[in-house]
Protein backbone atom coordinates (compact mmCIF):
# COMPACT_ATOMS: atom_id res chain seq x y z
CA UNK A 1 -30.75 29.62 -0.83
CA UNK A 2 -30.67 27.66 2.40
CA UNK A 3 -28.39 29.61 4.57
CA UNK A 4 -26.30 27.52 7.36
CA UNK A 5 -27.96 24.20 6.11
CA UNK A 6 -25.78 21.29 4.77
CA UNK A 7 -26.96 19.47 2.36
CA UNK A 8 -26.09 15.44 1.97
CA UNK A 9 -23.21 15.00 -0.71
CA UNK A 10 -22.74 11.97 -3.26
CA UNK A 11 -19.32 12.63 -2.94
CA UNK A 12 -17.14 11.04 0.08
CA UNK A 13 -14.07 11.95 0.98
CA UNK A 14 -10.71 10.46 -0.55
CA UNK A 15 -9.35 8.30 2.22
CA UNK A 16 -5.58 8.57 2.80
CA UNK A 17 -3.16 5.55 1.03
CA UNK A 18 -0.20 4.75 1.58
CA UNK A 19 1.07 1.63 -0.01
CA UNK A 20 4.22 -0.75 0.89
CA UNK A 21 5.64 -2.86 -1.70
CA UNK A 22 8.35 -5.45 -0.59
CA UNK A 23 11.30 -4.76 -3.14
CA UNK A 24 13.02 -8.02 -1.50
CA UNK A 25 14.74 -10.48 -2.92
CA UNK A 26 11.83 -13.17 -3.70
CA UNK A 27 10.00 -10.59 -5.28
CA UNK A 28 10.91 -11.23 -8.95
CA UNK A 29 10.06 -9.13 -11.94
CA UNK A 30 6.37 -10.49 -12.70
CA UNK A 31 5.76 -9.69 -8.94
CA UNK A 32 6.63 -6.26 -9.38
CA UNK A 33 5.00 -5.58 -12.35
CA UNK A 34 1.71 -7.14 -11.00
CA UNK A 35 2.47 -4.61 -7.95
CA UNK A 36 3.07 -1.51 -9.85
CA UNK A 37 0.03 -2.29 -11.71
CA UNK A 38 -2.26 -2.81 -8.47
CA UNK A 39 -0.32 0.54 -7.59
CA UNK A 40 -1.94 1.84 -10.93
CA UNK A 41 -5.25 0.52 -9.16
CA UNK A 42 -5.34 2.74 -6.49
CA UNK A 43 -4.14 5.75 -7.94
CA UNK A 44 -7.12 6.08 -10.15
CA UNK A 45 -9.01 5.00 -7.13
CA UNK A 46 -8.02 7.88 -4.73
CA UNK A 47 -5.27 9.86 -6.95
CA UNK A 48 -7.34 12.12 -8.19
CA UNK A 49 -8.05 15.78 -8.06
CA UNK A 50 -4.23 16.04 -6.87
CA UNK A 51 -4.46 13.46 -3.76
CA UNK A 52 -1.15 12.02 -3.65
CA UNK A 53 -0.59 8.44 -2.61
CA UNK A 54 2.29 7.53 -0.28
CA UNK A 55 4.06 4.66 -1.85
CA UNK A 56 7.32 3.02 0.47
CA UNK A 57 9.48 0.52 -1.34
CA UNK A 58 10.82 -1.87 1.31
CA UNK A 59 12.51 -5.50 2.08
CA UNK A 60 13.54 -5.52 5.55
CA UNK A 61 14.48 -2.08 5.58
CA UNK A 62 12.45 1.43 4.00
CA UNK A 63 14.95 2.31 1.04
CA UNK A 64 12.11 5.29 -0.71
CA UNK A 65 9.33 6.44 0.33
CA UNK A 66 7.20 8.76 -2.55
CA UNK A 67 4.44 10.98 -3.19
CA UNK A 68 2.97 9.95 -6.23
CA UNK A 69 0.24 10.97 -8.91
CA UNK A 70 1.29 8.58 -11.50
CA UNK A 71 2.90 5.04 -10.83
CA UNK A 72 5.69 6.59 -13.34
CA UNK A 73 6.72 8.20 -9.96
CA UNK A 74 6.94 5.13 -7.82
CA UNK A 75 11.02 4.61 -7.12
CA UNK A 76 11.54 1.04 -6.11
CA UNK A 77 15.00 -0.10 -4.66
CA UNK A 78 15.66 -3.22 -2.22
CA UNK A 79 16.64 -6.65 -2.90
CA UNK A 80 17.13 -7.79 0.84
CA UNK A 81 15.73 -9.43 3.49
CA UNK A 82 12.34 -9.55 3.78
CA UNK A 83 10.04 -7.61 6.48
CA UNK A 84 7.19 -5.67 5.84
CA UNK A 85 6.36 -4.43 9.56
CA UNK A 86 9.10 -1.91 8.92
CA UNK A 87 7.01 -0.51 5.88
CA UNK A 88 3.81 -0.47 7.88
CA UNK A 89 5.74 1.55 10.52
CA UNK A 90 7.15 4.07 8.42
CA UNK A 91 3.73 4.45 6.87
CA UNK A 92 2.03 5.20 10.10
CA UNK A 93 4.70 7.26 11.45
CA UNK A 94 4.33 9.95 8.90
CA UNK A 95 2.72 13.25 9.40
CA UNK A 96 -0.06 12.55 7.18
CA UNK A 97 -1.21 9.47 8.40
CA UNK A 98 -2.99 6.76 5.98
CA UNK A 99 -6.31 5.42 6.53
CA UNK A 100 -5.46 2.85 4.89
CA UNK A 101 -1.90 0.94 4.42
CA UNK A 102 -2.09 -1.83 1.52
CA UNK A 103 1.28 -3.91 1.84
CA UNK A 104 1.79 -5.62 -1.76
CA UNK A 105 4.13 -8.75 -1.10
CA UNK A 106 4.24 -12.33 -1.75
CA UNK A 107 3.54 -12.91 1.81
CA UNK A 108 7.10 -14.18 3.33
CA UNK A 109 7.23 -11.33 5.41
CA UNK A 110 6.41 -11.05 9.29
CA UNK A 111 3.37 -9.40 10.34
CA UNK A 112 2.60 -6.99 13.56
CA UNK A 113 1.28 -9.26 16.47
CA UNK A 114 -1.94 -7.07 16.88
CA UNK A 115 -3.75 -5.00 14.52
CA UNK A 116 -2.57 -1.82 13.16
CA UNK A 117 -4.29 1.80 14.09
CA UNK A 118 -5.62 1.69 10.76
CA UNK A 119 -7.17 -0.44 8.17
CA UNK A 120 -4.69 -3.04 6.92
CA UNK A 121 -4.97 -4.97 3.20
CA UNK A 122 -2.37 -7.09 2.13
CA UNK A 123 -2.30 -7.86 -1.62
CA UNK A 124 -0.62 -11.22 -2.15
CA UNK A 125 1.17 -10.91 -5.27
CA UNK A 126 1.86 -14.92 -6.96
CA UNK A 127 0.30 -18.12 -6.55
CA UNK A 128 2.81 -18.87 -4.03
CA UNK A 129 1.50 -16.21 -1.30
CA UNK A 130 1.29 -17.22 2.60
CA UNK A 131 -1.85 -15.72 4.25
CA UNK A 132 -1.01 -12.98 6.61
CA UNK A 133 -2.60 -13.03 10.57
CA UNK A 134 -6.48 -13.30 9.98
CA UNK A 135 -7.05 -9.21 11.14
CA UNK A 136 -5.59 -8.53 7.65
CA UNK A 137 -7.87 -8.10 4.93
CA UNK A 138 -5.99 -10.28 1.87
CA UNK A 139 -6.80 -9.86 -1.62
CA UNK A 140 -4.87 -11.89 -4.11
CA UNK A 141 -3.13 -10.89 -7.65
CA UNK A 142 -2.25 -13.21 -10.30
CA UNK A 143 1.55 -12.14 -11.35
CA UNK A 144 2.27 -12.38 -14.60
């Protein structure tokens, strides 16, 4: 054995997710159900072994924020105004801070004026989408 040595590892480390899904009003239910299944996604991404992703349903204001394994887990409440830097906050504020924040929206939703402190994806959810600020990395999903 090769005391005090480290040897490389094929495994990386599970980065820390949170994920903010607007729950406002123009998000209808084909929206949300392509959300929850992006939210499906990334659990089997970086859920496992027990890593729990944050997930924060919000319109303009944070209405649950949960821990989840299993997208059966995800509480989703809203219906509001529309404002997704509130999410982003919340996400960041918490004592286990994300690596990573993916904001699943349709995109009418203000943005922070300057990059976030971590790595920022917004998911456009329906044809519709606006394109966030040009810092944000944007992946679209076909609802319905």
């Amino acid at each position: 054995a090769l005391r005090g040595v480290v040897l490389p590892s094929l495994r990386r480390p599970l980065p820390r997710v949170a994920v903010v899904v607007d729950t406002s009003g123009s998000m209808g239910e084909a929206e949300l159900a392509a959300a929850l299944g992006e939210i499906t996604g990334v659990l089997r991404e970086v859920g496992v072994r027990g890593n729990r992703v944050a997930v924060l349903a919000c319109d303009a204001d944070v209405h649950a924020v949960s821990r989840v394994t299993s997208v059966d887990q995800v509480a989703l409440g809203g219906g509001g105004g529309t404002d997704m830097r509130v999410g982003i906050e919340a996400a960041l504020a918490g004592p286990d801070r994300p690596g990573v924040v993916v904001v699943l929206t349709d995109g009418s939703t203000p943005w922070p004026a300057e990059p976030a402190a971590c790595r920022l994806i917004a998911a456009l959810v329906g044809d519709a989408a606006q394109d966030p600020p040009s810092w944000v990395e944007t992946v679209r999903v076909p609802a319905g």
